[in-house]
C-alpha atoms as a PDB file:
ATOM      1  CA  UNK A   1       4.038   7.310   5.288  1.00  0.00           C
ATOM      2  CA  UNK A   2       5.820  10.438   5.052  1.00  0.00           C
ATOM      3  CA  UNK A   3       3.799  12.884   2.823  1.00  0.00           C
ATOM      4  CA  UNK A   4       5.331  14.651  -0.103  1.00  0.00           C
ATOM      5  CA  UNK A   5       5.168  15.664   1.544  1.00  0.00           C
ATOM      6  CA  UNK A   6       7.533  12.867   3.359  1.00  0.00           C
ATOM      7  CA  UNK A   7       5.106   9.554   3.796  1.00  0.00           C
ATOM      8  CA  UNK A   8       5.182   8.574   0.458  1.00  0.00           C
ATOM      9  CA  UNK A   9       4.132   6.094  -2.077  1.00  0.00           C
ATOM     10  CA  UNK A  10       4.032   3.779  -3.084  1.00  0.00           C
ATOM     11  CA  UNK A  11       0.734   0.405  -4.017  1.00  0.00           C
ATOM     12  CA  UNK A  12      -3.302  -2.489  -5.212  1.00  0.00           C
ATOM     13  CA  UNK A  13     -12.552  -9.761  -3.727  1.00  0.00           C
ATOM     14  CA  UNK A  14     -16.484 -11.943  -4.092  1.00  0.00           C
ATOM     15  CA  UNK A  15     -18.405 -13.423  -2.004  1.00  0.00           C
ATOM     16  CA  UNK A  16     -17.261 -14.568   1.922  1.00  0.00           C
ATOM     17  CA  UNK A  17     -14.271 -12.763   2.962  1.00  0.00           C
ATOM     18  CA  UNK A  18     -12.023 -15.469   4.991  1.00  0.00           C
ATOM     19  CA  UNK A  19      -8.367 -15.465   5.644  1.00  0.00           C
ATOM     20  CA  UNK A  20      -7.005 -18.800   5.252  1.00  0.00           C
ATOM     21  CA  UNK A  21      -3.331 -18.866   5.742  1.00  0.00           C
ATOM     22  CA  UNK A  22      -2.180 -22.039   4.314  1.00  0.00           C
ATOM     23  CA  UNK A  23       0.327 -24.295   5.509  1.00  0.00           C
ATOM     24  CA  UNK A  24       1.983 -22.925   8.994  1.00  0.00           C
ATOM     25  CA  UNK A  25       5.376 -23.399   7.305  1.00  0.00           C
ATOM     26  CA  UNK A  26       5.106 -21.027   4.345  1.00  0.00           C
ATOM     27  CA  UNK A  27       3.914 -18.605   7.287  1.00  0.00           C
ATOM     28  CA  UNK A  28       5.491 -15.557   8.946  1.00  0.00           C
ATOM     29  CA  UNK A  29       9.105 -15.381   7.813  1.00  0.00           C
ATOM     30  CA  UNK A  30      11.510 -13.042   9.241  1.00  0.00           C
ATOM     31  CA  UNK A  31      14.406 -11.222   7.234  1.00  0.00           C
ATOM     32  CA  UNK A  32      15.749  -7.569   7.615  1.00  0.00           C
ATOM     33  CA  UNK A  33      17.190  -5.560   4.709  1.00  0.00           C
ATOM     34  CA  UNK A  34      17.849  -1.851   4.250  1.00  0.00           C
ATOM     35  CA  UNK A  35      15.628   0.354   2.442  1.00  0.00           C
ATOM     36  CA  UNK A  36      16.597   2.888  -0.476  1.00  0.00           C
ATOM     37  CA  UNK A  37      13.878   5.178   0.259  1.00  0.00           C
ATOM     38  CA  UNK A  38      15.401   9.494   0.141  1.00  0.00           C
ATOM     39  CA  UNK A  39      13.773  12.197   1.569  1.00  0.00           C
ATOM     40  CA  UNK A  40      10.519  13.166   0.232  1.00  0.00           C
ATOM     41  CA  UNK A  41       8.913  16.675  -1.062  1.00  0.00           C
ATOM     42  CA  UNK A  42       7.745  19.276   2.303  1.00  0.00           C
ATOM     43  CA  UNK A  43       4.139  18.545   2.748  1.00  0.00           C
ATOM     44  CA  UNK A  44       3.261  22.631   2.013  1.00  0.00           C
ATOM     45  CA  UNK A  45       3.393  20.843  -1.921  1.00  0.00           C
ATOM     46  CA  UNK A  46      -0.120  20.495  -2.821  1.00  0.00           C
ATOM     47  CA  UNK A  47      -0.783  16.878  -3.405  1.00  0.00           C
ATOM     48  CA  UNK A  48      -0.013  14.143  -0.839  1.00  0.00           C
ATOM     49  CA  UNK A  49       2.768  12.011  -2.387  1.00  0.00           C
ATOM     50  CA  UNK A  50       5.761  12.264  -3.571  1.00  0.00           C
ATOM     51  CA  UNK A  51       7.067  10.627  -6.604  1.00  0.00           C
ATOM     52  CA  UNK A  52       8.314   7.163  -7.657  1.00  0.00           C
ATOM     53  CA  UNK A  53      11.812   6.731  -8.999  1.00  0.00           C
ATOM     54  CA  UNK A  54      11.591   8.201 -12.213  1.00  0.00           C
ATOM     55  CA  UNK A  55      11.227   5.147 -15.052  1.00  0.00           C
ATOM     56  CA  UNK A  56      10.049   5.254 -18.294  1.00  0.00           C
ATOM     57  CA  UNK A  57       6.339   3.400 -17.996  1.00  0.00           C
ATOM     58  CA  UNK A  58       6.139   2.591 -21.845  1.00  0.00           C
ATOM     59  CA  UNK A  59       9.364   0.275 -21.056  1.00  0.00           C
ATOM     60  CA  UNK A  60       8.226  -1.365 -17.444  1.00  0.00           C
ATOM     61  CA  UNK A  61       5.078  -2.351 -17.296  1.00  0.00           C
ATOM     62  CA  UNK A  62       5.014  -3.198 -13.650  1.00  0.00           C
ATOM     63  CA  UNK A  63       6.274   0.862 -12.604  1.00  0.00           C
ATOM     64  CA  UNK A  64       2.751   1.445 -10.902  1.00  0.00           C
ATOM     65  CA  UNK A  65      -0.235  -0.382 -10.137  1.00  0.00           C
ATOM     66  CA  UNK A  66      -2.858   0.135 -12.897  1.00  0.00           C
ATOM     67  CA  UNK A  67      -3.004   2.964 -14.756  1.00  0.00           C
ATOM     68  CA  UNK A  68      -0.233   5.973 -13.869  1.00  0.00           C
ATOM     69  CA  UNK A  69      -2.032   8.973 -12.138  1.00  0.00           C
ATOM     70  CA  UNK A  70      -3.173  12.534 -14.654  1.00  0.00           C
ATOM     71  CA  UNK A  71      -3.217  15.828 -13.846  1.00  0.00           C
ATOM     72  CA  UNK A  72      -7.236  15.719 -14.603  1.00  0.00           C
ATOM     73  CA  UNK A  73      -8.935  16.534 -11.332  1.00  0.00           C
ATOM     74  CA  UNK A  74     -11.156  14.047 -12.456  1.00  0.00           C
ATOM     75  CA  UNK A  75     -11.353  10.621 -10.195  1.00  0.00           C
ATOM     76  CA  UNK A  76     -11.476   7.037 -11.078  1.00  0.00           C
ATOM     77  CA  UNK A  77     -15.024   5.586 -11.499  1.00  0.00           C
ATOM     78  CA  UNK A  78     -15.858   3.997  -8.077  1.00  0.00           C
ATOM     79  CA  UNK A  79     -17.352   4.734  -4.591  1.00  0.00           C
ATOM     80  CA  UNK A  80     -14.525   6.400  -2.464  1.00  0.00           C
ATOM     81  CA  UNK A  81     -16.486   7.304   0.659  1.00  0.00           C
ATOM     82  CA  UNK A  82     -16.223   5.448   3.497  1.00  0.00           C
ATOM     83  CA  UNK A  83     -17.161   3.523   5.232  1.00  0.00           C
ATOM     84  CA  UNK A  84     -16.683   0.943   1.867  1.00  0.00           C
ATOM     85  CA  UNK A  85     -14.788   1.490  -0.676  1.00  0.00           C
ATOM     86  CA  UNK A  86     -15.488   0.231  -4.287  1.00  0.00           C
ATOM     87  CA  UNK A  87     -12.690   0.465  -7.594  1.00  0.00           C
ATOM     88  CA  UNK A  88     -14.137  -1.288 -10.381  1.00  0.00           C
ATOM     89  CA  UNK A  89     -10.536  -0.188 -11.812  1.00  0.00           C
ATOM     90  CA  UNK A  90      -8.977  -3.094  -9.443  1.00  0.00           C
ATOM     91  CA  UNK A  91     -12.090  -5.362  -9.452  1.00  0.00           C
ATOM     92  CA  UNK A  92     -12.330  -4.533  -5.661  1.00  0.00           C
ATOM     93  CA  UNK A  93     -14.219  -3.512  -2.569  1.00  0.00           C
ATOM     94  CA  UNK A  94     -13.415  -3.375   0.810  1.00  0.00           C
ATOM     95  CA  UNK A  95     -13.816  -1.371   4.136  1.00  0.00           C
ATOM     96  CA  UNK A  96     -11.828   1.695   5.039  1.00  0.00           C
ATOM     97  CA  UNK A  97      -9.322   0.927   7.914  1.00  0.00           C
ATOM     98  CA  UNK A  98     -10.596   4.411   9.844  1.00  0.00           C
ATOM     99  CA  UNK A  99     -12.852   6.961   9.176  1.00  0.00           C
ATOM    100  CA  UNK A 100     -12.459  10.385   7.629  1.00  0.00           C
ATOM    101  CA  UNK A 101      -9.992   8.954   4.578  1.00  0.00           C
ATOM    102  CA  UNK A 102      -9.663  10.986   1.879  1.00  0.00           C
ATOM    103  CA  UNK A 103      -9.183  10.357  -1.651  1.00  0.00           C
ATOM    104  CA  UNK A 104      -5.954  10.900  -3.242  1.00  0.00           C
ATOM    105  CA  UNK A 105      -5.395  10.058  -7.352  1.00  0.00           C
ATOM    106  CA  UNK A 106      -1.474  11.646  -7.563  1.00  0.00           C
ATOM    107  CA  UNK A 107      -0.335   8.577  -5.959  1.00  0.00           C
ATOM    108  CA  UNK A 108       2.830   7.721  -8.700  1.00  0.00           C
ATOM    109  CA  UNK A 109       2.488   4.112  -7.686  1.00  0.00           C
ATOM    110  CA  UNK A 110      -0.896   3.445  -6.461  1.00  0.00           C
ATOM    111  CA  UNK A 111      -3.642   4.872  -8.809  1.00  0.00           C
ATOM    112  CA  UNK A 112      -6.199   5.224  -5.871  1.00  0.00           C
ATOM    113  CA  UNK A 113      -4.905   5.988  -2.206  1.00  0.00           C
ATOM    114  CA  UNK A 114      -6.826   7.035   0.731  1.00  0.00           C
ATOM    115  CA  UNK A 115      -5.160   8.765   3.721  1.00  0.00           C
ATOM    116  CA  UNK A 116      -5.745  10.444   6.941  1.00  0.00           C
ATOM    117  CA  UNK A 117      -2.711  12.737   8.432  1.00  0.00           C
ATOM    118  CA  UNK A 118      -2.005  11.314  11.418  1.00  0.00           C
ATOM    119  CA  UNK A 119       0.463  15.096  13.099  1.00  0.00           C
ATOM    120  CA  UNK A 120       0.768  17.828  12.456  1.00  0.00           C
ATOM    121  CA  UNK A 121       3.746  17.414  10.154  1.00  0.00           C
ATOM    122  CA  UNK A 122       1.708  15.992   7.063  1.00  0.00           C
ATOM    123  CA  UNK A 123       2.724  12.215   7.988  1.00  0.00           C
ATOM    124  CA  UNK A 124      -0.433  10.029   6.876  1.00  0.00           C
ATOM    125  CA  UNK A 125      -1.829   6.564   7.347  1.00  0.00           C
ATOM    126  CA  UNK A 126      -2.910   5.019   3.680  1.00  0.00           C
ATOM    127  CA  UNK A 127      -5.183   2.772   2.511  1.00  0.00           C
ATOM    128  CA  UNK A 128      -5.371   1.958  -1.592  1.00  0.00           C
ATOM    129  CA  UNK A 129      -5.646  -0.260  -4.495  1.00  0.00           C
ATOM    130  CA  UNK A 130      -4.481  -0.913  -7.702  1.00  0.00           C
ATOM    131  CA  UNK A 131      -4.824  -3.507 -11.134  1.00  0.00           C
ATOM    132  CA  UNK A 132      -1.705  -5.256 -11.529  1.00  0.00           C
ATOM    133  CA  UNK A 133      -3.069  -7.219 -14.890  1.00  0.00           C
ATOM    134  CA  UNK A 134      -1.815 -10.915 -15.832  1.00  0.00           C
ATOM    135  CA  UNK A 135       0.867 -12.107 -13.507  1.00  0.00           C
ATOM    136  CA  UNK A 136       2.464 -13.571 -16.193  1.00  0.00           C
ATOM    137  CA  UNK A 137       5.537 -15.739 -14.910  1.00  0.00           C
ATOM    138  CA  UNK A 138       5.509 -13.903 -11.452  1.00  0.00           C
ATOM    139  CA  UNK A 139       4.242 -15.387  -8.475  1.00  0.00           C
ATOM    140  CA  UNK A 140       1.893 -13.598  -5.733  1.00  0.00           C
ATOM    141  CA  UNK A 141       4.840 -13.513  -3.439  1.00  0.00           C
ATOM    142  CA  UNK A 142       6.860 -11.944  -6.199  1.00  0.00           C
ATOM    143  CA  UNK A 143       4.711  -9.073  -6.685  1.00  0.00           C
ATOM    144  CA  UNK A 144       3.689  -8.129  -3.257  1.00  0.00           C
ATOM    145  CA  UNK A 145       7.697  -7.895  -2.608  1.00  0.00           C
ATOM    146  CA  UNK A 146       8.377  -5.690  -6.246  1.00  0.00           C
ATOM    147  CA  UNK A 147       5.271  -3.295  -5.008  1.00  0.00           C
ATOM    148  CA  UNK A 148       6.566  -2.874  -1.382  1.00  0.00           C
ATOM    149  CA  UNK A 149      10.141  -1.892  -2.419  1.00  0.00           C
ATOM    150  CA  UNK A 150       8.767   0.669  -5.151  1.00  0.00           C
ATOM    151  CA  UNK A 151       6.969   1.927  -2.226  1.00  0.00           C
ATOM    152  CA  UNK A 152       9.884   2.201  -0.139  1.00  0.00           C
ATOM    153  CA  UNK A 153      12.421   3.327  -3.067  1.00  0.00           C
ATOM    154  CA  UNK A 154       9.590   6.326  -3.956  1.00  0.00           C
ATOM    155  CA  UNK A 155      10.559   7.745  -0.541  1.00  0.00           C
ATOM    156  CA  UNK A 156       7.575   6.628   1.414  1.00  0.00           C
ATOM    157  CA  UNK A 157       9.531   6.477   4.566  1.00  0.00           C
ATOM    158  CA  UNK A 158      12.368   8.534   4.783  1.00  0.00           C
ATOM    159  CA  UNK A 159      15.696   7.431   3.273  1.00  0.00           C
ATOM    160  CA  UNK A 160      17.523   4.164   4.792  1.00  0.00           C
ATOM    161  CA  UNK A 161      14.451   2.620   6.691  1.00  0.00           C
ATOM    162  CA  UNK A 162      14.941  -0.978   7.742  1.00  0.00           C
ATOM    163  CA  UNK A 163      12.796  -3.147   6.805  1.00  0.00           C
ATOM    164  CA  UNK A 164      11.324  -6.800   8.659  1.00  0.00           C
ATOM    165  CA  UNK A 165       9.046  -9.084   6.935  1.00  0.00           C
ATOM    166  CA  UNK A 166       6.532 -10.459   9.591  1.00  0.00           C
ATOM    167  CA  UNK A 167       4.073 -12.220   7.356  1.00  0.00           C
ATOM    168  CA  UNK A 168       4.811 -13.623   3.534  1.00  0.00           C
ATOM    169  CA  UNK A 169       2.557 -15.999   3.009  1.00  0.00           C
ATOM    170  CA  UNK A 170      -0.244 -17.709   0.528  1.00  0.00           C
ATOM    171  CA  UNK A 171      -3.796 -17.109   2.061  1.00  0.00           C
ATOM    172  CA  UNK A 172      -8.021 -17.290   0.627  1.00  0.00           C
ATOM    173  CA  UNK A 173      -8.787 -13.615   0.267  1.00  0.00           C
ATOM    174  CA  UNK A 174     -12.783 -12.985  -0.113  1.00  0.00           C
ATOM    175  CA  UNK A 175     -13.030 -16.395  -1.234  1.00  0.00           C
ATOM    176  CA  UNK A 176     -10.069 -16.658  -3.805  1.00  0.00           C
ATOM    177  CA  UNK A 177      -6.164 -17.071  -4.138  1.00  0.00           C
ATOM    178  CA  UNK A 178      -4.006 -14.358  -2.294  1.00  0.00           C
ATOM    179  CA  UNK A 179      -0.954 -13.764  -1.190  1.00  0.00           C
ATOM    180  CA  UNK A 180       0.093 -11.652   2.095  1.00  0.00           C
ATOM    181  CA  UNK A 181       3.016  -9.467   2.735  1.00  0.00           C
ATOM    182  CA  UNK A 182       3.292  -7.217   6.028  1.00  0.00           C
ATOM    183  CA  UNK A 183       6.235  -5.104   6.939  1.00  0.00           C
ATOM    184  CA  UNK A 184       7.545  -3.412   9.547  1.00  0.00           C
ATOM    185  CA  UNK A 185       9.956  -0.499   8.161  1.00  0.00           C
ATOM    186  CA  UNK A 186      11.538   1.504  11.224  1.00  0.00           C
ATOM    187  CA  UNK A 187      12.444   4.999  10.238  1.00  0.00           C
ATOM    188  CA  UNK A 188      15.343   6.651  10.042  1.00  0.00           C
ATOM    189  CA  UNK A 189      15.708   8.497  13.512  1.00  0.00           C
ATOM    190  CA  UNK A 190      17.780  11.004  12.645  1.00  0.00           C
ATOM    191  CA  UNK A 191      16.123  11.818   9.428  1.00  0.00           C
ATOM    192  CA  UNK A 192      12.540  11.800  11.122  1.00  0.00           C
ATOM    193  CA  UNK A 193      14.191  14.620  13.913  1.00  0.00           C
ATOM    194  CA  UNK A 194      14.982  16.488  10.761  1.00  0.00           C
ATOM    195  CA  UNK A 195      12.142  16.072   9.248  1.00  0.00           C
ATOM    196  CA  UNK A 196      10.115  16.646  12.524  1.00  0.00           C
ATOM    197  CA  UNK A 197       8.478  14.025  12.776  1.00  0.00           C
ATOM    198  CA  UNK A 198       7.402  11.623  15.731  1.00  0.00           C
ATOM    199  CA  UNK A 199       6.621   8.636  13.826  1.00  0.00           C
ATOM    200  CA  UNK A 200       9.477   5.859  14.220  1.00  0.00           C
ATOM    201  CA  UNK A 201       7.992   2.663  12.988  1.00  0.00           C
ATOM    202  CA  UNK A 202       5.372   2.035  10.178  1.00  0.00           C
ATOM    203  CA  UNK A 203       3.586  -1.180   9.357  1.00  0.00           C
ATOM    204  CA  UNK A 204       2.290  -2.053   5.921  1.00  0.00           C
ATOM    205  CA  UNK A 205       0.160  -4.864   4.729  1.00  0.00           C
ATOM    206  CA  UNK A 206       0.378  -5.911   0.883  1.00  0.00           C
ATOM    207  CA  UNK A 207      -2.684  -8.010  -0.108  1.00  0.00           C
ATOM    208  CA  UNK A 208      -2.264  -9.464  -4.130  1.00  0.00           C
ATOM    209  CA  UNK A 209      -5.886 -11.059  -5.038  1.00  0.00           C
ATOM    210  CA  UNK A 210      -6.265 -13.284  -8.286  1.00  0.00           C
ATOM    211  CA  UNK A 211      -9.167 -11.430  -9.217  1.00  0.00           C
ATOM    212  CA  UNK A 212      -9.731 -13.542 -12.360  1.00  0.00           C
ATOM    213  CA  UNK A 213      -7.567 -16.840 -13.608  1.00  0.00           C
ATOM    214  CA  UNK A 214      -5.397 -14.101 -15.546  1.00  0.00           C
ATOM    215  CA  UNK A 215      -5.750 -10.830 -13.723  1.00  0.00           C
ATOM    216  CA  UNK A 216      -4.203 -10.157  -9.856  1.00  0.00           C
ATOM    217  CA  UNK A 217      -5.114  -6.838  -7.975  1.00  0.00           C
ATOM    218  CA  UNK A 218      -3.690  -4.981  -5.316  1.00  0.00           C
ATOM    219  CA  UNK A 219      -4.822  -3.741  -1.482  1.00  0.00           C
ATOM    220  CA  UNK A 220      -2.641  -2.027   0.845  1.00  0.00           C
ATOM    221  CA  UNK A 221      -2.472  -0.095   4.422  1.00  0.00           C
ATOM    222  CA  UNK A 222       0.352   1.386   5.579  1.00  0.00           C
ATOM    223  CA  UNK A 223      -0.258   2.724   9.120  1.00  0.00           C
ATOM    224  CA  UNK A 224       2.469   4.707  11.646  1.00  0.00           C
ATOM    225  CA  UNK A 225       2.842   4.050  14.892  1.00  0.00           C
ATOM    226  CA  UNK A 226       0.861   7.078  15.726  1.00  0.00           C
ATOM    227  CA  UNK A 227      -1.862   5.265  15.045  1.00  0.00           C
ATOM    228  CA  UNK A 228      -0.620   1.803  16.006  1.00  0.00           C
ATOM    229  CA  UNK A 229      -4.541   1.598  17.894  1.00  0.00           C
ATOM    230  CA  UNK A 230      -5.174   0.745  13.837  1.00  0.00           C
ATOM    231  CA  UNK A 231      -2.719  -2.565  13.493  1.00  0.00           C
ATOM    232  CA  UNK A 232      -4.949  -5.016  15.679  1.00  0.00           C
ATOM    233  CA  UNK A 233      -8.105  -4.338  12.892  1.00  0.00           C
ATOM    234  CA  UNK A 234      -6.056  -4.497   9.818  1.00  0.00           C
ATOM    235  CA  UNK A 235      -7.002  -8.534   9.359  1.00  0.00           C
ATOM    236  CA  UNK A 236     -10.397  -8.247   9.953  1.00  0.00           C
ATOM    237  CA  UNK A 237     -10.578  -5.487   7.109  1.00  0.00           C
ATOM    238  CA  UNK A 238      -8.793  -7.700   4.932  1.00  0.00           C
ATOM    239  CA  UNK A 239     -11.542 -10.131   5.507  1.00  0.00           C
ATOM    240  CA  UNK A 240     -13.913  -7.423   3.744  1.00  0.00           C
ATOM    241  CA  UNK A 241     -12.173  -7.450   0.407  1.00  0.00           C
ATOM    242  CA  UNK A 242     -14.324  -8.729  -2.423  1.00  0.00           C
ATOM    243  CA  UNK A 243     -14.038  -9.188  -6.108  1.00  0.00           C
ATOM    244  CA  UNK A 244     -16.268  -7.149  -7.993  1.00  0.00           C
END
């Protein structure tokens, strides 16, 4: 994701961590769609991300992913050093995709991120989570797919990516409910030559975990092609998610 510095923003379980996918049908789907991402702040601005579409967050709940981020330099209770993570705020722990993350709380959508800059143009890989709260009359599916355009609307990627769902699909996440959504967004190639950048395709994974009967949760990676060596281990990290 491009840094706000250009990657941007977006994102958000107990005992054995197992994948289950479950029926074959509801499986990987396929569709292509264009983004509405726009360019994102240089990354010589201080913190990592640029911001989400401006929207009033006393009138839409469902703007960010648990709490919106402060200007305290304070973080969010938890263990943010790798190689596990642990946010009590999301009711989840889980492995770092890489090593040498670092802990970001200015996230607009995402109220704990993790990233790693991945050249020397600020572009980062991400890892994060976030508290959604009670689902009410939205499905898993439904979500994952709100969460992932935010992401994409906040100018994570450059404006006009496009986007291909390769998984959408129900799954057993750490031993409970879950729902899977990976993406491949291409980028822009004439914005990233602007932009000066060498990344041209990014895939993220959107992981939505009923944490409790009436609470989901939130883990995401979203990893450039720049470090596409990263893509193969993504499902055996979501294997380590746990409720907490």
């Amino acid at each position: 994701m491009s840094v706000v510095t250009g990657k941007a923003v977006a994102a958000a379980a107990k005992v054995v961590a197992t994948i289950t996918l479950l029926a074959a049908g509801v499986g990987a789907c396929s569709a292509t769609v264009d983004g509405t991402g726009h360019v994102g702040r240089p990354s010589s601005h201080g913190n990592d991300f640029p911001s989400a579409p401006s929207t009033d967050a006393s009138t839409d709940a469902t703007t960010s992913v648990g709490p919106p981020p402060t200007s305290s330099s304070a973080p969010p209770a938890g263990a943010f050093t790798c190689p596990t993570i642990t946010y009590p705020g999301a009711h989840l722990r889980f492995d770092c995709i890489t090593a040498g993350l670092a802990l970001s709380t200015h996230n607009a959508i995402w109220p704990v991120t993790l990233n790693k800059s991945v050249e020397a143009s600020g572009w980062v890989l991400e890892e994060g989570a976030g508290n959604w709260g009670p689902p009410g009359s939205q499905s898993a599916a439904d979500i994952a797919l709100e969460v992932r355009d935010k992401m994409v609307a906040g100018t994570s990627y450059g404006p006009s990516p496009t986007l291909k769902i390769d998984l959408n699909a129900d799954a057993t996440v750490g031993g409970v409910p879950a729902h899977i959504l990976q993406t491949t967004i291409t980028i822009n190639p004439m914005w990233a030559k602007q932009r000066g950048t060498k990344v041209s395709v990014e895939k993220l994974w959107i992981v939505v975990v009923k944490v409790s009967p009436t609470d989901d949760a939130l883990w995401y990676t979203s990893i450039p092609n720049l470090a596409s060596q990263l893509w193969a281990n993504v499902p055996a990290v979501i294997k380590t998610i746990r409720v907490t």
